[in-house]
C-alpha atoms as a PDB file:
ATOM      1  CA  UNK A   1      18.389  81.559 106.325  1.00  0.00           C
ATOM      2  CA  UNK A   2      15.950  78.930 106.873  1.00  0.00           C
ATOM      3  CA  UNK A   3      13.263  81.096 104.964  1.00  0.00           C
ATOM      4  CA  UNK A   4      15.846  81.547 101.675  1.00  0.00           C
ATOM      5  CA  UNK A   5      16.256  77.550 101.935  1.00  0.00           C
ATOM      6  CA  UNK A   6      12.166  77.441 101.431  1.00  0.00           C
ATOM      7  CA  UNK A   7      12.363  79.709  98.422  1.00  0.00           C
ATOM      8  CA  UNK A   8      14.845  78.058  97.233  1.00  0.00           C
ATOM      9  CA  UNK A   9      13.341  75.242  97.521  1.00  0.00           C
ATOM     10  CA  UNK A  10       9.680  76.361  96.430  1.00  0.00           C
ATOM     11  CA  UNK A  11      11.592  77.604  93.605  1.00  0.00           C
ATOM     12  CA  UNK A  12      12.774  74.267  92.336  1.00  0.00           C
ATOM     13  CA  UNK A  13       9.425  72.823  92.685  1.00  0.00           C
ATOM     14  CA  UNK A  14       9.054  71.178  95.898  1.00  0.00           C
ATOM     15  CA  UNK A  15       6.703  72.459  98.418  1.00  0.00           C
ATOM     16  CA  UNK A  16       8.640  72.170 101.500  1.00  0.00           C
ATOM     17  CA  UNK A  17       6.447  71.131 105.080  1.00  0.00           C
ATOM     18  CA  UNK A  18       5.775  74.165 107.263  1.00  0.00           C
ATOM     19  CA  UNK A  19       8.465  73.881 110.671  1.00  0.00           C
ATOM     20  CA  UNK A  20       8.775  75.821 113.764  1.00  0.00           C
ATOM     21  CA  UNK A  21      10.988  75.681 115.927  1.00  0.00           C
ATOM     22  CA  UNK A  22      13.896  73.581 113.780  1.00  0.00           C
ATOM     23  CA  UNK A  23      16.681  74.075 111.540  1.00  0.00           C
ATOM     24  CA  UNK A  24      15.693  71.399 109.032  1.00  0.00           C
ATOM     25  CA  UNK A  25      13.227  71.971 106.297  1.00  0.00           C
ATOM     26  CA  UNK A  26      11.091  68.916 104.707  1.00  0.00           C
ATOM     27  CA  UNK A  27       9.919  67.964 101.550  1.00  0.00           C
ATOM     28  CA  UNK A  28       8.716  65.450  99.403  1.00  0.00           C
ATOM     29  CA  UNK A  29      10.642  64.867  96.554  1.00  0.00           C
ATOM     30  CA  UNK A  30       7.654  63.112  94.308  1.00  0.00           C
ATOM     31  CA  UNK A  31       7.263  66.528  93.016  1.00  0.00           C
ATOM     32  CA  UNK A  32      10.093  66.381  91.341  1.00  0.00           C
ATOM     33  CA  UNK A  33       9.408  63.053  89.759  1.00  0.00           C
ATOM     34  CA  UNK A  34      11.640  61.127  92.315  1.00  0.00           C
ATOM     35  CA  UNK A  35       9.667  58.520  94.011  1.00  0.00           C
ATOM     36  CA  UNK A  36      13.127  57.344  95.962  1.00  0.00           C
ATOM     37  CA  UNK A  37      14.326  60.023  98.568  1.00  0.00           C
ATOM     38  CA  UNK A  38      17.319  58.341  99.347  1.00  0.00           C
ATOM     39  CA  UNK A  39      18.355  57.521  95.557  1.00  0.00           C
ATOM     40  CA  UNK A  40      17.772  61.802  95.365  1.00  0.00           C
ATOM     41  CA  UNK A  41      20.227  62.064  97.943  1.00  0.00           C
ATOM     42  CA  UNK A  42      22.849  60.208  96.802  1.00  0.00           C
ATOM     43  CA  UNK A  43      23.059  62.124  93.555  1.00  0.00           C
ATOM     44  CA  UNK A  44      22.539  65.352  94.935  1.00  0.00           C
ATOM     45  CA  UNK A  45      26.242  66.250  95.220  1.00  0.00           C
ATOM     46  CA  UNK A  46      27.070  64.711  91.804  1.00  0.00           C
ATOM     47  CA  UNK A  47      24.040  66.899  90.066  1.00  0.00           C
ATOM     48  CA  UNK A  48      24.468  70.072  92.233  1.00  0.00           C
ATOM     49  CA  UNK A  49      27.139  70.021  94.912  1.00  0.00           C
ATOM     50  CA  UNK A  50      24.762  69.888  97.398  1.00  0.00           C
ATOM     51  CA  UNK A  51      23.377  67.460 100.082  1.00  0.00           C
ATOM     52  CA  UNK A  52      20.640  67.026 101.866  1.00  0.00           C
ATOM     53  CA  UNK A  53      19.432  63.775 104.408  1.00  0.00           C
ATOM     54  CA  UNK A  54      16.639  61.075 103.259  1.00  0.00           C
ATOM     55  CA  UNK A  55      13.796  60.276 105.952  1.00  0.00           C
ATOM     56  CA  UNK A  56      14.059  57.114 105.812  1.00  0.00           C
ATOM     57  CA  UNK A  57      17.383  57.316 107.845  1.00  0.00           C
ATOM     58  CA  UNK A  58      15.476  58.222 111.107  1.00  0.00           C
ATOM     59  CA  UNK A  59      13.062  55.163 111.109  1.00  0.00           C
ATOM     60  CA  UNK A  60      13.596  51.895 112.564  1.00  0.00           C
ATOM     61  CA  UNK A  61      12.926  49.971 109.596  1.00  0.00           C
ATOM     62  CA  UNK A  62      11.825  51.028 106.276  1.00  0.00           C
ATOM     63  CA  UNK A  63       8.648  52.890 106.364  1.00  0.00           C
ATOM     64  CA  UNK A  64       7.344  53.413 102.247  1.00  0.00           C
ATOM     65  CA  UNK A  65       5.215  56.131 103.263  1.00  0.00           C
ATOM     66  CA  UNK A  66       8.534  58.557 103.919  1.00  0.00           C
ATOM     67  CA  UNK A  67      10.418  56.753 100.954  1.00  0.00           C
ATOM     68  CA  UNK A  68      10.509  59.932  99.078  1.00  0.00           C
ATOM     69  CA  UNK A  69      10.972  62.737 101.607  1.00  0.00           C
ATOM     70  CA  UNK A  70      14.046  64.439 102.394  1.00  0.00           C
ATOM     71  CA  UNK A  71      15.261  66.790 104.640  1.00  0.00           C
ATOM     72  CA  UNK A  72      17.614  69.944 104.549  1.00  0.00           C
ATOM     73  CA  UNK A  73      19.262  72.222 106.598  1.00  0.00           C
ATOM     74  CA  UNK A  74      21.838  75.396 106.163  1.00  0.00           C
ATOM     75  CA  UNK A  75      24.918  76.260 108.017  1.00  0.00           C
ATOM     76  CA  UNK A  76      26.422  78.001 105.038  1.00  0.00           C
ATOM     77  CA  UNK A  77      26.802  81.974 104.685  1.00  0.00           C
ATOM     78  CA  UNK A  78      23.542  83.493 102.263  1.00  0.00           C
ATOM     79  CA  UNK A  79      25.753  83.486  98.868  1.00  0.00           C
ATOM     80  CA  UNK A  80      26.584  79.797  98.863  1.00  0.00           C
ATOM     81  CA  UNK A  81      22.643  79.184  99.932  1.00  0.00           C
ATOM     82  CA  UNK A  82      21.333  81.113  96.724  1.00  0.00           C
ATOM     83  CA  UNK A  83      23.781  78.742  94.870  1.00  0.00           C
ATOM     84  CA  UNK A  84      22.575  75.662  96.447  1.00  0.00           C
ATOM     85  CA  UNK A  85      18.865  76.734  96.123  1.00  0.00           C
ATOM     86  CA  UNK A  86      19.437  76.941  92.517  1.00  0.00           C
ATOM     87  CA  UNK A  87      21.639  74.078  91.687  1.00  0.00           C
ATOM     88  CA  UNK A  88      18.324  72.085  92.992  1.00  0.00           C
ATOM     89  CA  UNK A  89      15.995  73.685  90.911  1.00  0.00           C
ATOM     90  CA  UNK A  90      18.413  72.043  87.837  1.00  0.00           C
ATOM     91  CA  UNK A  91      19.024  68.837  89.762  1.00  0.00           C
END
């Protein structure tokens, strides 16, 4: 599922970090003309109906340098991740 997330992903423009080993998938959402990860997540649901988890929640303290990545994961069955995937690429 995690590959399908990635083209989904891909598809919508970002270029999503390479991961092993994990269920979440990274990107920076700059590519999308979003310099604010966390303002991206906040109107994911609104835009799409999806979510997905800014960076910047993980640091201790604000760190610019991760201001605009964000990070996704899938726990959904493959018809509702083909949505998602391309509800983002409209967001």
């Amino acid at each position: 599922m995690l590959t399908l997330l990635r083209t989904g992903l891909e598809a919508a423009g970002l270029h999503p970090y390479g991961s092993q080993g994990t269920y979440f998938v990274l990107g920076d959402v700059r590519e999308l003309g979003w310099e604010d990860g966390r303002a991206f997540c906040l109107g994911l649901p609104e835009r799409c109906g999806v979510v997905a988890v800014p960076t910047v929640v993980f640091y201790d303290g604000f760190d610019k340098n991760g201001a605009s990545e964000v990070t996704a994961t899938t726990s959904v069955n493959l018809g509702a991740l083909n949505n998602a995937a391309n509800s983002i690429a409209y967001a």
